[in-house]
N, C-alpha and C. Protein backbone atom coordinates (compact mmCIF):
# COMPACT_ATOMS: atom_id res chain seq x y z
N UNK A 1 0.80 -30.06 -6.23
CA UNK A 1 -0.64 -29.95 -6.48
C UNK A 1 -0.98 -28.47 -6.73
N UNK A 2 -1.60 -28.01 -7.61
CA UNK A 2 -2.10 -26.88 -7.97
C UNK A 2 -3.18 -26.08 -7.03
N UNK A 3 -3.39 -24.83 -6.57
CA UNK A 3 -3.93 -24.48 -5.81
C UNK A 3 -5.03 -23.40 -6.68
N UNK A 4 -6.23 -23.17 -6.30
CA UNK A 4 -7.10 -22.25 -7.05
C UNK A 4 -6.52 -21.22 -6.52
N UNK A 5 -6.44 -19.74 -7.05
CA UNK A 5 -6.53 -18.56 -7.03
C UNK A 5 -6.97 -18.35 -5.71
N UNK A 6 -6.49 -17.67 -4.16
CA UNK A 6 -7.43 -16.96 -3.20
C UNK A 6 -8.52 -16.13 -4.20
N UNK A 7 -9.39 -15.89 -3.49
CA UNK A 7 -10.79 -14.65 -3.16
C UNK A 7 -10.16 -13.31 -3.83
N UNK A 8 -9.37 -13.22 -2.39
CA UNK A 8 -8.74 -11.73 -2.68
C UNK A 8 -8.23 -11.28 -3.24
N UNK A 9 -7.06 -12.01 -4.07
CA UNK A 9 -6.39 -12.02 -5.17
C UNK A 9 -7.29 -12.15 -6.64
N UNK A 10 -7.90 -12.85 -6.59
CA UNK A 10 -9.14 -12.85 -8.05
C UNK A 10 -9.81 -11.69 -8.06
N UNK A 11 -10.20 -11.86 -6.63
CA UNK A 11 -10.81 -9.84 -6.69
C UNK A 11 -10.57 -8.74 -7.36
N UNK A 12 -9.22 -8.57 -6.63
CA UNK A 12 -8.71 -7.23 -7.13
C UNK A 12 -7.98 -7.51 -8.55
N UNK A 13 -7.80 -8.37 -9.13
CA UNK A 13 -7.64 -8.84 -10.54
C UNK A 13 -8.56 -8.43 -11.55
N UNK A 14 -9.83 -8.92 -10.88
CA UNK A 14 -11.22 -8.31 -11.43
C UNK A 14 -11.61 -7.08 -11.64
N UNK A 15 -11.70 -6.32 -10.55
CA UNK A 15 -11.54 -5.05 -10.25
C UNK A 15 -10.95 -3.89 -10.96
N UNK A 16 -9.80 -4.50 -11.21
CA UNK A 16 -8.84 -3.97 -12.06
C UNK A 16 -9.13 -4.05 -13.50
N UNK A 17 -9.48 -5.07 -13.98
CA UNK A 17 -10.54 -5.61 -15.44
C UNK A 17 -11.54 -5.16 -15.87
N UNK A 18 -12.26 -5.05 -14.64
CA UNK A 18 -13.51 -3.68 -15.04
C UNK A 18 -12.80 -2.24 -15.13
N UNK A 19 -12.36 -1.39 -14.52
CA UNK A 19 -11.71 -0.42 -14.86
C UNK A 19 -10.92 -0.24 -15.67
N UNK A 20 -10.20 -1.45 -16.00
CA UNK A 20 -9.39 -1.04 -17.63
C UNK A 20 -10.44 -1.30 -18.73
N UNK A 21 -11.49 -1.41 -18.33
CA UNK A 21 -12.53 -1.81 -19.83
C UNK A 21 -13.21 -0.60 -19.60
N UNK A 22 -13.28 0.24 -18.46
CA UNK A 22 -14.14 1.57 -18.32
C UNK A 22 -15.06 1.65 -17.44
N UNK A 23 -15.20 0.33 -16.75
CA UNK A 23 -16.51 0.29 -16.18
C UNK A 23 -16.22 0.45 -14.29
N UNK A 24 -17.01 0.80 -13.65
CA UNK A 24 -16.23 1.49 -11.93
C UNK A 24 -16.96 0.18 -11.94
N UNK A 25 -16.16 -0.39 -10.80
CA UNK A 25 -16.41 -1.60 -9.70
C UNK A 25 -15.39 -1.28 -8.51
N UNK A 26 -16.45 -2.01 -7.61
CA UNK A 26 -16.04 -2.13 -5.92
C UNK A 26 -16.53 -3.08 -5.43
N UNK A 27 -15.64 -3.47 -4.48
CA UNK A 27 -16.03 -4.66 -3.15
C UNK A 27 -16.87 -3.49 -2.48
N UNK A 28 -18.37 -4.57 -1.90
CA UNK A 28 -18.95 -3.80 -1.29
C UNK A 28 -19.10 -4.84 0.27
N UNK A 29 -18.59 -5.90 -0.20
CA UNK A 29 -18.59 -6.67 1.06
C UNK A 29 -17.46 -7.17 1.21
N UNK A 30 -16.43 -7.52 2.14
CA UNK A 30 -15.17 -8.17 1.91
C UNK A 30 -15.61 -9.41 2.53
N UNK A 31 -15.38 -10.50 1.55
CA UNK A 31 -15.42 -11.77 2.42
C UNK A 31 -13.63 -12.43 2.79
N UNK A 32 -14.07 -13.92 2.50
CA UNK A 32 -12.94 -14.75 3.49
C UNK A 32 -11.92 -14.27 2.26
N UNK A 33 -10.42 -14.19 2.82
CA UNK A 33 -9.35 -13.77 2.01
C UNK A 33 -9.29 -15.25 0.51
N UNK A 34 -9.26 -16.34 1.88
CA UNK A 34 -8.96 -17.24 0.91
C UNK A 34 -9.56 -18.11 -0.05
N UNK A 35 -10.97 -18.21 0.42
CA UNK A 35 -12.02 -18.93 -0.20
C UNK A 35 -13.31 -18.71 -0.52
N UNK A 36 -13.37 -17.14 0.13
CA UNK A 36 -14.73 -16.64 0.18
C UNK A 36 -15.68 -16.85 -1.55
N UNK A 37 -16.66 -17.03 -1.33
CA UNK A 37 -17.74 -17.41 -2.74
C UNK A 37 -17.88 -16.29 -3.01
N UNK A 38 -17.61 -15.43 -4.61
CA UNK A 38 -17.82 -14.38 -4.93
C UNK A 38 -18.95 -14.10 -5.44
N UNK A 39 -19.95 -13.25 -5.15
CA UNK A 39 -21.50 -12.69 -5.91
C UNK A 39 -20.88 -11.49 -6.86
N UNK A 40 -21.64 -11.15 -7.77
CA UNK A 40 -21.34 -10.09 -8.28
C UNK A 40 -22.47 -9.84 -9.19
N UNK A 41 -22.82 -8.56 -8.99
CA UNK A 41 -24.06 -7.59 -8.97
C UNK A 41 -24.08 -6.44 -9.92
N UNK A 42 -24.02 -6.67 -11.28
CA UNK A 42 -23.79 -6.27 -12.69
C UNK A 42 -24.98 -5.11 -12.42
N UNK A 43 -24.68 -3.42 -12.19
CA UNK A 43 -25.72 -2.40 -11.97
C UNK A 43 -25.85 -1.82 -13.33
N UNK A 44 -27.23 -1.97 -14.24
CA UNK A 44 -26.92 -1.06 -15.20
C UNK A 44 -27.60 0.44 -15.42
N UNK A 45 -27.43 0.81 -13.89
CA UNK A 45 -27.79 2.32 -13.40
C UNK A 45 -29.18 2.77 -14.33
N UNK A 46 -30.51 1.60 -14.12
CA UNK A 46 -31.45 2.67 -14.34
C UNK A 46 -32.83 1.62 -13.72
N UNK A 47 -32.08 0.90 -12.18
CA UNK A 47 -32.73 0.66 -11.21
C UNK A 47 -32.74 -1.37 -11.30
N UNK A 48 -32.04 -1.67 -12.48
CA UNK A 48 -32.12 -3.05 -12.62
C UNK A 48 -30.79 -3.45 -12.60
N UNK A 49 -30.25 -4.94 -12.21
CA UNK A 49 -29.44 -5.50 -12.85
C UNK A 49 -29.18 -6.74 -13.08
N UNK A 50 -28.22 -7.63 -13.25
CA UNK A 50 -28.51 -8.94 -13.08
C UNK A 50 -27.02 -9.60 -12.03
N UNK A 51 -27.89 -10.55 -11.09
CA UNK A 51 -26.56 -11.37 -10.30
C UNK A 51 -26.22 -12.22 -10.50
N UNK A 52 -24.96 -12.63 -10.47
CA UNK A 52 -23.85 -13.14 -11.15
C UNK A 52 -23.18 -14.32 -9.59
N UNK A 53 -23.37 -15.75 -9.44
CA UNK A 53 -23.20 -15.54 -8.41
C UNK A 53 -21.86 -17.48 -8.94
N UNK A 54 -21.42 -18.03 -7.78
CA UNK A 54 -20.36 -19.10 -8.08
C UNK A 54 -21.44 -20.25 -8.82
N UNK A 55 -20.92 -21.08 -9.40
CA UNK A 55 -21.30 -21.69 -10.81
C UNK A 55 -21.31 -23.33 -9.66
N UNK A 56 -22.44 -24.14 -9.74
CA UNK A 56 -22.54 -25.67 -9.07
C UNK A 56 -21.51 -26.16 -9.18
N UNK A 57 -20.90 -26.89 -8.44
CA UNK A 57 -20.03 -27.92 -8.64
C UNK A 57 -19.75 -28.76 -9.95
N UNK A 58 -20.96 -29.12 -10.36
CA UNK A 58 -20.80 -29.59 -11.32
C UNK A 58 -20.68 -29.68 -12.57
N UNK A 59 -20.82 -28.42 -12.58
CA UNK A 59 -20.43 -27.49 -13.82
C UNK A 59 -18.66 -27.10 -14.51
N UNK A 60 -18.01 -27.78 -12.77
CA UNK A 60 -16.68 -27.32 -12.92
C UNK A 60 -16.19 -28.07 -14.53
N UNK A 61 -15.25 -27.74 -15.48
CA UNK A 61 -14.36 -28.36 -16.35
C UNK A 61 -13.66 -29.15 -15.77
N UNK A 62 -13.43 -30.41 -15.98
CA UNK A 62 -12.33 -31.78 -15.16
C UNK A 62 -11.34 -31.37 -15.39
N UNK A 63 -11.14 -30.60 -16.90
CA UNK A 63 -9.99 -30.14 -17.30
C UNK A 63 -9.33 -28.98 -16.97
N UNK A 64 -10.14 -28.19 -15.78
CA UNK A 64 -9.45 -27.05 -15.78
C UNK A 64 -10.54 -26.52 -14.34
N UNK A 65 -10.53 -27.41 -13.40
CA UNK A 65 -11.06 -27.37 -12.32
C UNK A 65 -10.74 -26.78 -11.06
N UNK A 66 -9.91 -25.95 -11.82
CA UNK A 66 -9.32 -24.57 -10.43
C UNK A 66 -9.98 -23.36 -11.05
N UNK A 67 -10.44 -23.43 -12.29
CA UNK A 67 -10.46 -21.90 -12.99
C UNK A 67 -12.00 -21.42 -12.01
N UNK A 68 -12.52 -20.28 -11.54
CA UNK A 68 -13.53 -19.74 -11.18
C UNK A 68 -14.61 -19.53 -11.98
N UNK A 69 -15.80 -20.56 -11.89
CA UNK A 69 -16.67 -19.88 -12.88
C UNK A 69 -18.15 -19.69 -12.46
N UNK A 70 -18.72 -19.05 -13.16
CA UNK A 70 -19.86 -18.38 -12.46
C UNK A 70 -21.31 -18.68 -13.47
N UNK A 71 -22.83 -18.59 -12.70
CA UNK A 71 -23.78 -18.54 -13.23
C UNK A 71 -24.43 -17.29 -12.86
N UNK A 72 -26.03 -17.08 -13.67
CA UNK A 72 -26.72 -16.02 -13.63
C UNK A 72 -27.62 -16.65 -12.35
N UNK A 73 -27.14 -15.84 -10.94
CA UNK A 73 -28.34 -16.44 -10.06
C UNK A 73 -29.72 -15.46 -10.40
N UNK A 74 -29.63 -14.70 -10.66
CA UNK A 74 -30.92 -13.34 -11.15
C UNK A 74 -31.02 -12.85 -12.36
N UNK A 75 -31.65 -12.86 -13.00
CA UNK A 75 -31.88 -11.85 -14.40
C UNK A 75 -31.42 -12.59 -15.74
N UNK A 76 -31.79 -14.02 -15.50
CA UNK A 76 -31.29 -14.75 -16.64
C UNK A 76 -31.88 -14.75 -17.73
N UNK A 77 -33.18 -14.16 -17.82
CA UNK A 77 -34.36 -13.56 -18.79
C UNK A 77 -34.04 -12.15 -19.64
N UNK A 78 -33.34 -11.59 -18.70
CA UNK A 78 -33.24 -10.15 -18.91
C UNK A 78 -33.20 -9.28 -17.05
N UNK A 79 -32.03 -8.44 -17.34
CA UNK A 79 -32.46 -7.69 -15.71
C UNK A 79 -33.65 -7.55 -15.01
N UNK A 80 -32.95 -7.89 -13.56
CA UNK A 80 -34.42 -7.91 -12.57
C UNK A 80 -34.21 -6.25 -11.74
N UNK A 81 -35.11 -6.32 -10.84
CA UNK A 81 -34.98 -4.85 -10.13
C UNK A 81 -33.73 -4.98 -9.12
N UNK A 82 -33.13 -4.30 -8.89
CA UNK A 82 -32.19 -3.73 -7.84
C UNK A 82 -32.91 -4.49 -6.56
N UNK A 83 -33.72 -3.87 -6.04
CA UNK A 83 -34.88 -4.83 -4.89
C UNK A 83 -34.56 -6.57 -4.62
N UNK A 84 -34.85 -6.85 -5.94
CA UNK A 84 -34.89 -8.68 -5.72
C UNK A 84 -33.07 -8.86 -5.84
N UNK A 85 -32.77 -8.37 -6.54
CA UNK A 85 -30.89 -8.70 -6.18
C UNK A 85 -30.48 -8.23 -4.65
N UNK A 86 -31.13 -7.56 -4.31
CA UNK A 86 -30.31 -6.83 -2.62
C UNK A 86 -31.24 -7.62 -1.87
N UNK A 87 -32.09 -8.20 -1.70
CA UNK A 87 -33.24 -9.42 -0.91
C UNK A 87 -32.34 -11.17 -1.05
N UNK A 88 -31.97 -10.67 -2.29
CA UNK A 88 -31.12 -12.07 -2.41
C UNK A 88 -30.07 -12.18 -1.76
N UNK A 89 -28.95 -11.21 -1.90
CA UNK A 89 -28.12 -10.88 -1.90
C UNK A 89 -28.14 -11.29 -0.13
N UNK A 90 -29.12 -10.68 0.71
CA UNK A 90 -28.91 -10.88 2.27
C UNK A 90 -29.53 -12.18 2.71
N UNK A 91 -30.17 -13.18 1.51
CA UNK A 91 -30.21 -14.32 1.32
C UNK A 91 -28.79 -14.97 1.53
N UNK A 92 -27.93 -14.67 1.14
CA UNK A 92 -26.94 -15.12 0.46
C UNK A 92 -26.14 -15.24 1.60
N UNK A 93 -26.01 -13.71 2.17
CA UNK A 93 -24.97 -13.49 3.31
C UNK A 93 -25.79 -14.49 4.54
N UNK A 94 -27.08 -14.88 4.38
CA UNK A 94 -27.50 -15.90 5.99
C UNK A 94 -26.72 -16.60 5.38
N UNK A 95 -26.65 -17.49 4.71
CA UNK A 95 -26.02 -18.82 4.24
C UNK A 95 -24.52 -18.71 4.78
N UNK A 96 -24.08 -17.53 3.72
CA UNK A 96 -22.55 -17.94 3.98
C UNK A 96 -22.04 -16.00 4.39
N UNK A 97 -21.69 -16.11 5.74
CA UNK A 97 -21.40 -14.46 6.29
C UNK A 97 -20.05 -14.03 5.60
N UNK A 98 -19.15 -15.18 5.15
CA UNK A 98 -17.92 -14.90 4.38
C UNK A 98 -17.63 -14.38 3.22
N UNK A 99 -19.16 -14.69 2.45
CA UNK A 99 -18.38 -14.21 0.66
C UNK A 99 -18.34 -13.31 0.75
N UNK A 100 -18.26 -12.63 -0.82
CA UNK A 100 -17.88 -11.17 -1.45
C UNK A 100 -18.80 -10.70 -2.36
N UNK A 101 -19.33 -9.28 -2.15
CA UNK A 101 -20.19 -8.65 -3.60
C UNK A 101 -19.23 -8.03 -3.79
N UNK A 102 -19.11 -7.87 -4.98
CA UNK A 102 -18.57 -7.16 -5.88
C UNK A 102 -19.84 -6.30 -6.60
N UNK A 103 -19.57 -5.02 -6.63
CA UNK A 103 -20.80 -4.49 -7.74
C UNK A 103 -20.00 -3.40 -8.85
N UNK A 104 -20.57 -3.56 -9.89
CA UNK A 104 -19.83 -3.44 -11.20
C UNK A 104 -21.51 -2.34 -11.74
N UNK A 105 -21.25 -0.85 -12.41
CA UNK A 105 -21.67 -0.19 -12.53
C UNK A 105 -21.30 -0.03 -14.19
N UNK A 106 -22.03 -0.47 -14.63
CA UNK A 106 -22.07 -0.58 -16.64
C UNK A 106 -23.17 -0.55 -16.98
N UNK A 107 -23.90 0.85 -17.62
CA UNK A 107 -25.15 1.02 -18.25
C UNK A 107 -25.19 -0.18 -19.64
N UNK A 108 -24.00 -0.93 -20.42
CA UNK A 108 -24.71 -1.88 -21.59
C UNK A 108 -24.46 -3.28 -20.93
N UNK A 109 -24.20 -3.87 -19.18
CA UNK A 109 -24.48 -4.62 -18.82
C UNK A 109 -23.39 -5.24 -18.84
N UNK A 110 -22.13 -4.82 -19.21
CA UNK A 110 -21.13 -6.10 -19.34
C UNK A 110 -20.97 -6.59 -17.86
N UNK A 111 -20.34 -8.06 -17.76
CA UNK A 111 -20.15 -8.64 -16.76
C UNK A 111 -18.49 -8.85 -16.68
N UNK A 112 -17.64 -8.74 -17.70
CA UNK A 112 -16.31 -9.16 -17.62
C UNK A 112 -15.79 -10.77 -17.02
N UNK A 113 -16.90 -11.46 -17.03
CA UNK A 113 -16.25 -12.67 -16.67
C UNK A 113 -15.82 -13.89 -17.48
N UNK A 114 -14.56 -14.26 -16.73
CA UNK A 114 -14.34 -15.25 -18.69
C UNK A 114 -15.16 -16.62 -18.70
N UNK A 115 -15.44 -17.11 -17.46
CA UNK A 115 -16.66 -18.48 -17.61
C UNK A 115 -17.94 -18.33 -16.96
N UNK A 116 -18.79 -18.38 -17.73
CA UNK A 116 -20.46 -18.27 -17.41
C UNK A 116 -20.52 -18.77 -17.78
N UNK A 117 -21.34 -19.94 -16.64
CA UNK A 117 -22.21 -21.26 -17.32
C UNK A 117 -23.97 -21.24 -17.08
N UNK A 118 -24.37 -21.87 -18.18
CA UNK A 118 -25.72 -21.56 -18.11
C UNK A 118 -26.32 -22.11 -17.06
């Protein structure tokens, strides 16, 4: 049986993806090694950005239902303020104290992720 990718391992995969494209990213929260739900908090350093957070269930592909994919929980219009992403964000952590932010610092907004679903 096929196993999804750990947390931690997709992480620093990621991590590594933004910096070879140019862009600085860091874990700013470490969640669970193995399963933790990843947020990620696209900064485009001029006080806005948009969050990026795990994609419904039902959104998964049947066909390919290990791959990680993600929706726009914030700024699906266009970037919101820094403010309403970090209010969310400790939204996020009541729910679940385990996941992970990741924050990714790119003034033209890239996100580097290969599935965003609307």
């Amino acid at each position: 049986m096929a196993m999804r990718l750990k947390s931690g391992i997709w992480v620093a995969a990621y991590v590594r993806r933004c910096h070879v494209e140019g862009a600085f990213a860091a874990v700013r929260k470490r969640g669970a090694d193995e399963a933790g739900a990843v947020f990620i908090k696209i900064n485009i350093l001029d006080g806005s950005g948009v969050l990026y957070g795990p994609a419904p269930q039902s959104a998964f592909d049947t066909e390919m239902p290990l791959d990680r994919m993600f929706t726009v929980v914030l700024g699906r219009q266009g970037p919101v303020p820094e403010a309403d992403i970090e209010a969310r964000l400790q939204r996020e952590i009541g729910f679940d104290p385990d996941l992970w932010i990741l924050e990714v610092e790119d003034k033209a907004g890239r996100h580097f992720l290969d599935n965003v679903v609307a």
